[in-house]
Protein backbone atom coordinates (compact mmCIF):
# COMPACT_ATOMS: atom_id res chain seq x y z
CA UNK A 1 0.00 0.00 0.00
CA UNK A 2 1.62 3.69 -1.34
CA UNK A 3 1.72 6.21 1.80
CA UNK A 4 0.11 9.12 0.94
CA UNK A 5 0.65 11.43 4.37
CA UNK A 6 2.42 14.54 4.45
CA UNK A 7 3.41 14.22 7.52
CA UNK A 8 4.29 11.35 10.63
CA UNK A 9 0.99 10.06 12.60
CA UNK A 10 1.54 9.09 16.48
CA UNK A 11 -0.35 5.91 17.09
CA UNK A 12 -3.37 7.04 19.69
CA UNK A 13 -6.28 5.69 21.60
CA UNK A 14 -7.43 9.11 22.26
CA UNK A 15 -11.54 9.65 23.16
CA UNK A 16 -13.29 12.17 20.98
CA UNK A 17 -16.57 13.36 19.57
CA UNK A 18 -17.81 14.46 16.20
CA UNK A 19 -20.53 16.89 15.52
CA UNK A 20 -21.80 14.90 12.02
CA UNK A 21 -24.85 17.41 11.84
CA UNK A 22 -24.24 21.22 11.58
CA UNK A 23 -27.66 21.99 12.51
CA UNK A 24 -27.86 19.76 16.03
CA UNK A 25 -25.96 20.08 18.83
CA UNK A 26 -25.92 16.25 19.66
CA UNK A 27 -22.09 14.73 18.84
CA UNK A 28 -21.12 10.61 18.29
CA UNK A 29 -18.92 9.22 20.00
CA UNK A 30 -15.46 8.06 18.64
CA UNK A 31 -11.80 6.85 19.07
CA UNK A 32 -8.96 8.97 17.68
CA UNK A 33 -6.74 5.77 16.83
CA UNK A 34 -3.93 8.35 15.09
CA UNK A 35 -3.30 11.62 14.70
CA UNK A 36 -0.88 14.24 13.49
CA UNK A 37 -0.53 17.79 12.93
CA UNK A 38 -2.56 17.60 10.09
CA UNK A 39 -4.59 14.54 10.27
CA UNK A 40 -6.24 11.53 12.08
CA UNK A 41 -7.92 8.29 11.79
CA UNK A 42 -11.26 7.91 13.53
CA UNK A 43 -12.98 4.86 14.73
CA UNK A 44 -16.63 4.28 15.44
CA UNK A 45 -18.54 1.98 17.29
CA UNK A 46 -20.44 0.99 14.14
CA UNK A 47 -20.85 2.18 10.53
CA UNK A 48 -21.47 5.96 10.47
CA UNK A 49 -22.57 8.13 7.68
CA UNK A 50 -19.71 10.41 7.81
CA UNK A 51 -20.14 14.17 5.50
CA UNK A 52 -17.48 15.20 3.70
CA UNK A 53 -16.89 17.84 6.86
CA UNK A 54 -17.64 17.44 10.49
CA UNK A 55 -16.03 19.11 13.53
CA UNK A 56 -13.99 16.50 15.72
CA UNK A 57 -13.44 17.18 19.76
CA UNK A 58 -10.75 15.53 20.83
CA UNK A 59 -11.07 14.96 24.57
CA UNK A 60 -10.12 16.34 27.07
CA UNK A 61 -11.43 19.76 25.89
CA UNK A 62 -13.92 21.66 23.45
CA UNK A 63 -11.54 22.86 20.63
CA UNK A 64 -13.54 21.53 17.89
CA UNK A 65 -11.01 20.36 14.46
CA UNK A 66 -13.00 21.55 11.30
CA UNK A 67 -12.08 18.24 9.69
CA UNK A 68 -12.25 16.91 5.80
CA UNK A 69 -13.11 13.52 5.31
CA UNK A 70 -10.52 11.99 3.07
CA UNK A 71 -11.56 7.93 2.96
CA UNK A 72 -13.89 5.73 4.95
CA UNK A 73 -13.92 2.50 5.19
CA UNK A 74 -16.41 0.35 7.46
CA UNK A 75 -16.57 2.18 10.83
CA UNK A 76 -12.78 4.20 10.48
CA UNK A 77 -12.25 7.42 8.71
CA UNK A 78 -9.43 9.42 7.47
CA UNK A 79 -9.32 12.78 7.91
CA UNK A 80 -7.61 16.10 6.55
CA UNK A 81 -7.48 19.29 9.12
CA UNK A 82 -8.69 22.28 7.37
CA UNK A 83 -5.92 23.92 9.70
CA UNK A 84 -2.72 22.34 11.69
CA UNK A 85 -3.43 21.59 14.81
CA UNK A 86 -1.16 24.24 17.17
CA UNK A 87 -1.30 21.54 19.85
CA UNK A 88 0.67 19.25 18.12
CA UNK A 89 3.92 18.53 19.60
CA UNK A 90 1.78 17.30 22.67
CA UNK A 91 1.42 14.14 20.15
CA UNK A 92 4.53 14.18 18.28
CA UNK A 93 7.26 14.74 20.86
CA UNK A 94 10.50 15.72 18.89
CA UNK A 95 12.72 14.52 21.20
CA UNK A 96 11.07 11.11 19.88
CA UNK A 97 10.77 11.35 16.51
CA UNK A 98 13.84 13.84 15.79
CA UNK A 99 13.54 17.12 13.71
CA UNK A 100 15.06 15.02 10.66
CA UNK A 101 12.51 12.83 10.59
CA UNK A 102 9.87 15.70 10.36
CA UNK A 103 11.38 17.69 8.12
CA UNK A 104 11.83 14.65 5.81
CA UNK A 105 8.18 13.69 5.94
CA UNK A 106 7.63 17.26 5.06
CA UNK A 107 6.60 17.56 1.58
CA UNK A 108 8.62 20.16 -0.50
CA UNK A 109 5.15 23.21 -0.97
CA UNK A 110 4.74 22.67 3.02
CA UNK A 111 4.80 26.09 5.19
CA UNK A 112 6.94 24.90 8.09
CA UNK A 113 5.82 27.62 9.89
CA UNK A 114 1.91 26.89 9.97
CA UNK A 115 2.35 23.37 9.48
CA UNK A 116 -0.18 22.91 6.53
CA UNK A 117 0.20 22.34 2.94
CA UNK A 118 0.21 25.47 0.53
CA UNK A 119 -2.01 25.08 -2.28
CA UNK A 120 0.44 25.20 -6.02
């Protein structure tokens, strides 16, 4: 299987919600089961119709993560952050993974300094 990510995932069993309708204030449940700067994969306790963009709460805490989904399979999705998360390094210690091995998973139109991918 190719890797597609643009940057390193920390493996996770983090709790979390997702707001799948913009118009009620009701969330679903759901496991963050990897996560980056710029991504995660979320698990469900079943199959979930999942929109294309959802907010995901990653507990403890409200911040909601405007959140694009990428690809679903079965009850997991993948998802793209509309904007890095600032809290990352909380995840991705560098003193564990080394600066190297960021900036080498760092694609070459990245902004370092936000963390996202600038659009050609």
């Amino acid at each position: 299987m190719d890797e597609h990510r643009n940057a390193v995932r920390a493996l996770t069993y983090l709790s979390g919600r997702v707001a799948l309708d913009a118009a009620s204030a009701e969330t679903t449940p759901c496991l963050v089961r990897n996560l980056s700067p710029i991504g995660a994969r979320v698990a469900f306790c079943t199959t979930v119709e999942v929109p294309d963009s959802f907010d995901l709460f990653i507990d403890p805490g409200d911040n909601a993560y405007r959140a694009h989904r990428i690809w679903s399979k079965g009850n997991e999705v993948g998802v793209l952050f509309r904007e890095a998360r600032a809290n990352a390094p909380e995840v991705l210690c560098d003193d564990v993974l080394g600066d190297d091995v960021l900036d080498a998973d760092r694609p070459h139109d990245a902004d370092p300094a936000r963390g996202a991918i600038r659009k050609p």
